[in-house]
Structure formats: structure tokens, C-alpha cells
Protein backbone atom coordinates (compact mmCIF):
# COMPACT_ATOMS: atom_id res chain seq x y z
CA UNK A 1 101.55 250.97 251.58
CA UNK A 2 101.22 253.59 254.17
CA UNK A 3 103.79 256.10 254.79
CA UNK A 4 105.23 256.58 258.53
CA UNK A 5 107.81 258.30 259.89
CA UNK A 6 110.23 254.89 260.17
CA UNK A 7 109.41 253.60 257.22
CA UNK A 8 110.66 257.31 255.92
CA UNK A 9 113.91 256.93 257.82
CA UNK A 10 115.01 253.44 257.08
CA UNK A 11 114.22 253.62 253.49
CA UNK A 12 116.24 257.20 253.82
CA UNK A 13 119.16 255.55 256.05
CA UNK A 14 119.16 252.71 253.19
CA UNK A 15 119.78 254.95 250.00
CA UNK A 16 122.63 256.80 252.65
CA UNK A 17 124.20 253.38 252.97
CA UNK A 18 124.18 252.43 249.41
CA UNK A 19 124.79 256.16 248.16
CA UNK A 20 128.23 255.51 250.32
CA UNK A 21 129.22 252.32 249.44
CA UNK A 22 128.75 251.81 245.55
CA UNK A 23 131.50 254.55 245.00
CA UNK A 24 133.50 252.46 246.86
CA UNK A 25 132.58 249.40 245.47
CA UNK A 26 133.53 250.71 242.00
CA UNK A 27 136.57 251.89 243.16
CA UNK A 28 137.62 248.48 244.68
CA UNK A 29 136.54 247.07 240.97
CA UNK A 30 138.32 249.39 239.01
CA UNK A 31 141.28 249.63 240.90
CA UNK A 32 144.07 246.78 239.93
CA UNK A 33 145.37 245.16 243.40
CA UNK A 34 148.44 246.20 244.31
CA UNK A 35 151.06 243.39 245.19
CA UNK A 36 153.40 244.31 247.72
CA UNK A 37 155.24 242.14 249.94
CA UNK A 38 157.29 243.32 253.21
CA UNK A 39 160.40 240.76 254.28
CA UNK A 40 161.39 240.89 258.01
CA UNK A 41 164.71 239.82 258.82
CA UNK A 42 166.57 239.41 262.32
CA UNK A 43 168.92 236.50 261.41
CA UNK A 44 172.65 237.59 261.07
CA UNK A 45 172.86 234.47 258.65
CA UNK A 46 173.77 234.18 255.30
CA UNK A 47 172.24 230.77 254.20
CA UNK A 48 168.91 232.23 255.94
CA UNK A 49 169.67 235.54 253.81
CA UNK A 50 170.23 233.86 250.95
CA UNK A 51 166.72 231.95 251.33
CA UNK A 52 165.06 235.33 251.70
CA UNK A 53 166.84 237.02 248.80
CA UNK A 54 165.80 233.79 246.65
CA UNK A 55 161.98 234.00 247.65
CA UNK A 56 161.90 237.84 246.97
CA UNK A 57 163.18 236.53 243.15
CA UNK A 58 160.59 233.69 243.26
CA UNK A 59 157.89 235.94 244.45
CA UNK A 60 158.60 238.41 241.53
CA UNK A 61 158.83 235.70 238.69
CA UNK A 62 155.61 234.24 240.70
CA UNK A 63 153.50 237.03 240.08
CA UNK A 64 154.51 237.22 236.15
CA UNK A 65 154.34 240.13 234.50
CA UNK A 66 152.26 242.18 237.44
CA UNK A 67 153.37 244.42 239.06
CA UNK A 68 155.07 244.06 242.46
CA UNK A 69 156.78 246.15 245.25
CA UNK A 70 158.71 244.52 247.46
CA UNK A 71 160.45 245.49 250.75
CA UNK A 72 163.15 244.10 253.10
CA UNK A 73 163.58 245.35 257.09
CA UNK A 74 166.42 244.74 258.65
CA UNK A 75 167.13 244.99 262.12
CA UNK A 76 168.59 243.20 265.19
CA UNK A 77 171.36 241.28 264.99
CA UNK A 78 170.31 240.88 261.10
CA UNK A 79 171.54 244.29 260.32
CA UNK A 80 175.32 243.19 260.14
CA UNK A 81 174.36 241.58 256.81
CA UNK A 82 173.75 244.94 255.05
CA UNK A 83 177.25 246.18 256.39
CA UNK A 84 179.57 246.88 253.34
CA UNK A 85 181.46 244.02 254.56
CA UNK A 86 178.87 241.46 253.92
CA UNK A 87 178.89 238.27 252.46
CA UNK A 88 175.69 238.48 250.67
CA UNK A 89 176.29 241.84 249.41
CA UNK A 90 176.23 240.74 245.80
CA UNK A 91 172.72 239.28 246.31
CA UNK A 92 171.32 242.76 248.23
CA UNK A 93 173.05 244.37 245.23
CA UNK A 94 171.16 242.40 242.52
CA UNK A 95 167.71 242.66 244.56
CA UNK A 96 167.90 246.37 244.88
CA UNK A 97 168.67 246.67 240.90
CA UNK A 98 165.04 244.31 240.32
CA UNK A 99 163.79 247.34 242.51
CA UNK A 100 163.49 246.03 245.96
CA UNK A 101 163.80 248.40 249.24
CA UNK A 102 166.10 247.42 251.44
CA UNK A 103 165.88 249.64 254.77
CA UNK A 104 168.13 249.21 257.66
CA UNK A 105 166.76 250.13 261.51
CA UNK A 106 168.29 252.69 262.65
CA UNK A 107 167.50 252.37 266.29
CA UNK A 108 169.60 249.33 265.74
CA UNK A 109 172.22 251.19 263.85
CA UNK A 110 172.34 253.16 266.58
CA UNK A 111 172.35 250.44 269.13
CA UNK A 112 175.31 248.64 267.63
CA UNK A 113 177.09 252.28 267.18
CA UNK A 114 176.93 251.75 263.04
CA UNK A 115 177.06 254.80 260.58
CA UNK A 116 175.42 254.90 256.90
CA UNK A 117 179.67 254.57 256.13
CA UNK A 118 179.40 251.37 257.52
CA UNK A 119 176.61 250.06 255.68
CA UNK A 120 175.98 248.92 251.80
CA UNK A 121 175.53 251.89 249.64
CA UNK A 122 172.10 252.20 248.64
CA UNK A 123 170.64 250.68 251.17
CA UNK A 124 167.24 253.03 252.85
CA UNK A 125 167.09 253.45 256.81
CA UNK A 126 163.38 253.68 258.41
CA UNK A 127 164.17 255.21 262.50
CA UNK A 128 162.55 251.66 263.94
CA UNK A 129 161.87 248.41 261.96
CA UNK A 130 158.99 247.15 264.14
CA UNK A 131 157.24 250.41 263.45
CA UNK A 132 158.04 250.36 260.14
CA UNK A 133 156.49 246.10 259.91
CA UNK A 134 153.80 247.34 261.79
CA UNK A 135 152.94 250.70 259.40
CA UNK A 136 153.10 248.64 256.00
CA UNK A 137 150.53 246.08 257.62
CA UNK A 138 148.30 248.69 258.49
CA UNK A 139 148.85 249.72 254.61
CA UNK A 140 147.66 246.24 253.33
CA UNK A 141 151.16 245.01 252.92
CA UNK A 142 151.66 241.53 252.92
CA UNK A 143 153.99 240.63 255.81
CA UNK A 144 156.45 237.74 255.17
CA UNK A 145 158.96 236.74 257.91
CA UNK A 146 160.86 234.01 256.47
């Protein structure tokens, strides 16, 4: 075959594609995926809370022994369940002991005039919950609004 100056450069530009992408093919390979599942919740519910806390359970005993992160965002009117006064505070309790977050919006807090003193202890706060949802989707999060 004859040599020309574009067979030079898309034989070149080929080997540049590949050189870039089989590092990151290996990578993909070698790397385990990650399981990690975000919860959205706006209901100021308990039976709909208690659903949620029940599928975060089932999702962990669904995946078996692999590894799992899991998440819950609260905000809107479903932030009065993670006041200390709450009647699913048992549940939130047990589900942050398995190792779920559970994060509170604080531009809700703030909204409804709440303090960390009014909330559950050991709760997290993120400064907006939709930007938060929206971040850990852009992270490969799977988003779950039950």
C-alpha cells in the first residue's frame, strides 16, 4: 500500500483514540461498581416514611453481601419527620446505625425557622436538597424517589 499524508493521519488519529481509551477500559474492568442509592423524600408521612425506611433495608439485604451506600434527602414539608419529635425516629435511628446518610435541607430548615436542636441527633444537613439530588446524579448515583 502506498503511503499518503491521510492515510498517515487517520491511522495516527486511530492509535490516539485507542491509546486513550484502553486505560479506561481497564479501569472500568478492574474497578468493582459501586452501589449507591440516593432516597428523596418530601412527604411529612409516616406510613410513606416507613415504606422508604423499609426499601432502604430491602435494598441492602438485596444487594447481599456487596457493598452499598445509601443516602436519604429530606426536605419540604418532609423535613418535620427528622425533628427529634418524630414518630419514626426509631426507624431513622436504626437506618443510620446500618450506615445510611440521612441529610436534612437546610434551606428548608431555614424556611420553617428549625435549628440542628430541633432535629434528630445525628442526622447530616446539605445547604439545598435539590442541589444536593441533582449533584449525586451527576455522580452516578442511583436516584430513588419513592
Amino acid at each position: 500500500m502506498t503511503r499518503t499524508p491521510r492515510r498517515d493521519f487517520l491511522v495516527l488519529s486511530g492509535a490516539a483514540l485507542l491509546g486513550l481509551a484502553l486505560p479506561q477500559l481497564a479501569l472500568a474492568q478492574a474497578a468493582p461498581a459501586k452501589n449507591r442509592a440516593l432516597f428523596q423524600v418530601t412527604d411529612n408521612d409516616p406510613a410513606r416514611w416507613t415504606m422508604i425506611l423499609n426499601n432502604m433495608q430491602n435494598l441492602r439485604e438485596g444487594v447481599g453481601g456487596e457493598p452499598v451506600e445509601i443516602e436519604l434527602v429530606a426536605y419540604g414539608p418532609g423535613i418535620n419527620m427528622l425533628k427529634s419529635d418524630s414518630s419514626v425516629k426509631q426507624r431513622i435511628a436504626e437506618a443510620l446505625k446500618s450506615g445510611v446518610k440521612v441529610n436534612a435541607c437546610q434551606n428548608t430548615m431555614n424556611g420553617m425557622k428549625l435549628t440542628p436542636a430541633d432535629m434528630l441527633p445525628e442526622i447530616g444537613y446539605v445547604p439545598s436538597g435539590v442541589v444536593e439530588v441533582m449533584r449525586k446524579q451527576q455522580q452516578g448515583w442511583a436516584y430513588i424517589r419513592s
